[in-house]
C-alpha atoms as a PDB file:
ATOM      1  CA  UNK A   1      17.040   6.281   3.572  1.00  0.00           C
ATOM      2  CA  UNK A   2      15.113   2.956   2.543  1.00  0.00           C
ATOM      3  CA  UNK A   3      14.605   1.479  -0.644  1.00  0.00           C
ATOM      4  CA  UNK A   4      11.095  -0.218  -1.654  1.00  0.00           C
ATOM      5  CA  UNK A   5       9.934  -2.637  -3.924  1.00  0.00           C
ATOM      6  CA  UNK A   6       6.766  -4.056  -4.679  1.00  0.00           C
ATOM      7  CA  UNK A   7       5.345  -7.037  -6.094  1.00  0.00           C
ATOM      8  CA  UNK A   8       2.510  -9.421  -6.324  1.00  0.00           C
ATOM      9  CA  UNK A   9       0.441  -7.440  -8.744  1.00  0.00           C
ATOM     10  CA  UNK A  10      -1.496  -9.097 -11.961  1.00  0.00           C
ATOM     11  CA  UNK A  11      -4.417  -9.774 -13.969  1.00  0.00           C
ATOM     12  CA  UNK A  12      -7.703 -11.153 -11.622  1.00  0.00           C
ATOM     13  CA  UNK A  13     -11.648 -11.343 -12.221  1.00  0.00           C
ATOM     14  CA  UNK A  14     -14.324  -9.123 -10.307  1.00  0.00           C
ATOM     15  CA  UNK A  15     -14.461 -10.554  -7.173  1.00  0.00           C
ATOM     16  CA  UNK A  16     -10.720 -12.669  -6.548  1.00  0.00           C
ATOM     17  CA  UNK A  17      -8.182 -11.441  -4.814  1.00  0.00           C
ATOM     18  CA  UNK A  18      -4.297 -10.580  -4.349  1.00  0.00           C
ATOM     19  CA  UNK A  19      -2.043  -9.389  -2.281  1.00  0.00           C
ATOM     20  CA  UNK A  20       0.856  -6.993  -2.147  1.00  0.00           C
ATOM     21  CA  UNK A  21       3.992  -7.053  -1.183  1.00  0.00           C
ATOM     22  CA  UNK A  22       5.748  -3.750  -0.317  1.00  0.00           C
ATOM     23  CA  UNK A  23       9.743  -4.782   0.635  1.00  0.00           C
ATOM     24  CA  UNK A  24      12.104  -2.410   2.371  1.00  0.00           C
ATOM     25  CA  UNK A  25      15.758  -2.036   1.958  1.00  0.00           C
ATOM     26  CA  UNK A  26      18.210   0.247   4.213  1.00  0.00           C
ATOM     27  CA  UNK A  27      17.283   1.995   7.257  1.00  0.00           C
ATOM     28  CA  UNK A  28      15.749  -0.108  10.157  1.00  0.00           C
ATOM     29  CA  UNK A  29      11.837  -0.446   8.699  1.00  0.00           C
ATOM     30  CA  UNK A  30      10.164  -0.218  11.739  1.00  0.00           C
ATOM     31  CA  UNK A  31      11.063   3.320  12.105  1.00  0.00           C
ATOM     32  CA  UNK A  32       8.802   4.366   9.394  1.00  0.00           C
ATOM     33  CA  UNK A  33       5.307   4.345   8.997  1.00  0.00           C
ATOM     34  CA  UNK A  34       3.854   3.047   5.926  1.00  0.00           C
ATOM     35  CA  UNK A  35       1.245   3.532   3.190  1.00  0.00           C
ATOM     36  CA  UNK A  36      -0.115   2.515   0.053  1.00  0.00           C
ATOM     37  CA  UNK A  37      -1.539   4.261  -2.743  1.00  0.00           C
ATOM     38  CA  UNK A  38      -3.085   3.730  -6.376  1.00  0.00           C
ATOM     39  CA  UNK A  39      -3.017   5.805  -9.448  1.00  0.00           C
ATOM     40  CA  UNK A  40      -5.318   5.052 -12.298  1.00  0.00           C
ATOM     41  CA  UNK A  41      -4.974   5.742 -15.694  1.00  0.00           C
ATOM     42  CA  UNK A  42      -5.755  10.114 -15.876  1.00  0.00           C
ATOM     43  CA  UNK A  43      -6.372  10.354 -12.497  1.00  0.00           C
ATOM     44  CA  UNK A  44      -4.499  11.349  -9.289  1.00  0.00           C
ATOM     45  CA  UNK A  45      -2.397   8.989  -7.114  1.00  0.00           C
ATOM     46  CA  UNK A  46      -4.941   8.575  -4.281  1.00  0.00           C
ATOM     47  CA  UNK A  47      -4.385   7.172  -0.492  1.00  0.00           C
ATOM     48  CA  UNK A  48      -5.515   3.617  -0.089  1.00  0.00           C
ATOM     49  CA  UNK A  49      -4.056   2.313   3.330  1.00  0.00           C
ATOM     50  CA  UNK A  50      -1.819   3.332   6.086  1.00  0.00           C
ATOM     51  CA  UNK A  51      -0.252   1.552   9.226  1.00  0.00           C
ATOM     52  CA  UNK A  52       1.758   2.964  12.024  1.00  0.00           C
ATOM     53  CA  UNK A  53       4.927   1.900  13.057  1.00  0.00           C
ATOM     54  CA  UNK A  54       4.188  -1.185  15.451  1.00  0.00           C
ATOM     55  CA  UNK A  55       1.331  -2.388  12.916  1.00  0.00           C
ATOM     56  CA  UNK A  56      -1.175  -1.663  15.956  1.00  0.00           C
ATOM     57  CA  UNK A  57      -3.067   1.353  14.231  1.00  0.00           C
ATOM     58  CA  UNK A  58      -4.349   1.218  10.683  1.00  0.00           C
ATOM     59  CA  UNK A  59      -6.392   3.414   8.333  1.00  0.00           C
ATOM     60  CA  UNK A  60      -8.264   2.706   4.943  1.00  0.00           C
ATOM     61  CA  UNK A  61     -10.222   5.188   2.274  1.00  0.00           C
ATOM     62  CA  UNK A  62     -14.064   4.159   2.536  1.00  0.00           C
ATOM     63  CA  UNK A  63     -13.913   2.703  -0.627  1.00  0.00           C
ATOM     64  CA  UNK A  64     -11.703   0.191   0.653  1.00  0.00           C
ATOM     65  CA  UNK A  65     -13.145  -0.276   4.167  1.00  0.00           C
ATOM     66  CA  UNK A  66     -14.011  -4.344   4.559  1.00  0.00           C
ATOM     67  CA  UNK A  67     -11.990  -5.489   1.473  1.00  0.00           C
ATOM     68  CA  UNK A  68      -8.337  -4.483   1.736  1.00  0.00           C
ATOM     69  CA  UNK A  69      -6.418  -5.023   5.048  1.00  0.00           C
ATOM     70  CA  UNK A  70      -2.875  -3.829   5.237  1.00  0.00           C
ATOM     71  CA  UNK A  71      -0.376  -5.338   7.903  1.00  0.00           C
ATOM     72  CA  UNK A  72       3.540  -5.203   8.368  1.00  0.00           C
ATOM     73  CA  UNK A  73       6.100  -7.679   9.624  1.00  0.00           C
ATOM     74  CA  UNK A  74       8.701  -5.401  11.043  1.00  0.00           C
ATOM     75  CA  UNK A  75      11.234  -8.801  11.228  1.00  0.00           C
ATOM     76  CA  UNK A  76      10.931  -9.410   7.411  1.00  0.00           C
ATOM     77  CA  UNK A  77      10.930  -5.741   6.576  1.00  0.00           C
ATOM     78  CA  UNK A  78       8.206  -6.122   4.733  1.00  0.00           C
ATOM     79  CA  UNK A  79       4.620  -4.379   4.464  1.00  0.00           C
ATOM     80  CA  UNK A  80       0.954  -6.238   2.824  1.00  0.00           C
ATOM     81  CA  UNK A  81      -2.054  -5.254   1.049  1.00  0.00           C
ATOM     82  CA  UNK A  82      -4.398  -8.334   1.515  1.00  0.00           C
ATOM     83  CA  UNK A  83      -6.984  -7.254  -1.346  1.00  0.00           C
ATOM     84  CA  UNK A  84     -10.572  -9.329  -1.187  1.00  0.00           C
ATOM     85  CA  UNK A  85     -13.993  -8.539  -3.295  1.00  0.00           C
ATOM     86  CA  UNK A  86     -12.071  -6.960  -6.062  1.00  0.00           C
ATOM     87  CA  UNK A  87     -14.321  -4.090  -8.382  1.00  0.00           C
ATOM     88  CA  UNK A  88     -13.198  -2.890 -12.081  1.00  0.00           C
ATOM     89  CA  UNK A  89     -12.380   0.289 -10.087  1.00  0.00           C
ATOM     90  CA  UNK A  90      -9.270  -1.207  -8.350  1.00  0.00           C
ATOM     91  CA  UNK A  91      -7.570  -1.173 -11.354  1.00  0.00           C
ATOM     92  CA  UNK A  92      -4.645   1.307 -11.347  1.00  0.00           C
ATOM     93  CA  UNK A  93      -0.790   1.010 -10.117  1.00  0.00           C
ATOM     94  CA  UNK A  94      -0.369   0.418  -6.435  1.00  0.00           C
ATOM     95  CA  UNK A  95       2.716   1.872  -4.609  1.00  0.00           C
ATOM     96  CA  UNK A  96       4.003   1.745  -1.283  1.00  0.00           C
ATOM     97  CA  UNK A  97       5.797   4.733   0.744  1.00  0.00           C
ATOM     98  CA  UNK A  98       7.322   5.674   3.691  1.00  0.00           C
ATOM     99  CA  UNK A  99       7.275   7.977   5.847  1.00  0.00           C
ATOM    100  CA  UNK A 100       8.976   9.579   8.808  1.00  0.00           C
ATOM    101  CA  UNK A 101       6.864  12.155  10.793  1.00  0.00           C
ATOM    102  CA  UNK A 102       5.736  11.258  14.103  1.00  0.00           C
ATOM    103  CA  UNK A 103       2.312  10.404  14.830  1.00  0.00           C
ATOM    104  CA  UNK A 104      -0.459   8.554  13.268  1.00  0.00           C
ATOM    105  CA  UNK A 105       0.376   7.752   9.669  1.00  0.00           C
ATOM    106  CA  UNK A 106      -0.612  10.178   7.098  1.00  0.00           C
ATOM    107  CA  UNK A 107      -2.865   9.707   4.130  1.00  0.00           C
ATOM    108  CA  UNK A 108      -1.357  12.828   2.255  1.00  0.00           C
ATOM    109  CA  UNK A 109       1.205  11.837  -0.395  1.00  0.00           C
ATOM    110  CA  UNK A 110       3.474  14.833   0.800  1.00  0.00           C
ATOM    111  CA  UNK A 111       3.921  13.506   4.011  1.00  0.00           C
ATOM    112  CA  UNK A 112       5.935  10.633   2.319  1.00  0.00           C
ATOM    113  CA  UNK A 113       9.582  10.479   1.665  1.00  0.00           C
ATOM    114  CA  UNK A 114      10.194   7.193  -0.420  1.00  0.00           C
ATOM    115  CA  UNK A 115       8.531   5.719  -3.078  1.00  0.00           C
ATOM    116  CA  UNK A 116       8.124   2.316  -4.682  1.00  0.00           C
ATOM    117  CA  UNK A 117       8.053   1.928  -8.041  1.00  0.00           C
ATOM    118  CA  UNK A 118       4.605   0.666  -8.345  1.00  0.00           C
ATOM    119  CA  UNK A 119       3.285  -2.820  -9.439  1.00  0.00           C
ATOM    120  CA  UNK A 120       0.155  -2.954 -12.037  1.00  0.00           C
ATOM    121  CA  UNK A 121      -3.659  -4.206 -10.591  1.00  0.00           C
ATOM    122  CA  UNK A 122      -6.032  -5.204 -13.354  1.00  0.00           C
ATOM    123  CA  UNK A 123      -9.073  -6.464 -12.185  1.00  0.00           C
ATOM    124  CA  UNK A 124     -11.249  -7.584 -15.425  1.00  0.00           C
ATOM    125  CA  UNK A 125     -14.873  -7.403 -15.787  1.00  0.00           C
END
């Protein structure tokens, strides 16, 4: 089992940028593979990023491709969401999850076990 928290969410103009901070807890991290995901206000938590378990392979949703860049540091136990050129249509909750099926990571939300509790993105127009 692993326990994640998130962080390094806010307020930020069209255009800036944050990043994310996705921290595990409990069972070595580097067994899992990770992703992260948004939900915005009435719609459906959606896939934004996933990495495999060395960090080596990574997948995005085209709407993020060239903007957001998610990496890992299996030492700190922790996973990132570098987030560039950010749109009004970022805006939503960002969580991180893990997962523990082989293979390439997954973008479907039922392939993931554990759950952050989200951190708030707000990008203001």
């Amino acid at each position: 089992q692993v326990q994640l928290v998130e962080s390094g969410g806010g307020l930020v103009q069209v255009g800036g940028s944050l990043r994310l901070s996705c921290a595990a807890a409990g069972r070595t991290f580097s067994t899992y593979a990770m992703g992260w995901f948004r939900q915005a206000p009435g719609k459906e938590r959606e896939f934004v990023a996933s990495i495999s378990r060395s960090g080596s392979s990574t997948y995005y949703t085209d709407s993020v491709k060239g903007r957001f860049t998610v990496s890992r540091d299996n030492a700190k136990n922790t996973m990132y969401l570098q987030m560039n050129s950010l749109k009004p249509e970022d805006t939503a909750v960002y969580y991180c999850a893990a997962s523990t099926l082989p293979g390439v990571p997954s973008r479907w939300r039922s392939e993931y076990s554990y759950w952050g509790q989200g951190t708030q993105v707000t990008v203001s127009s």
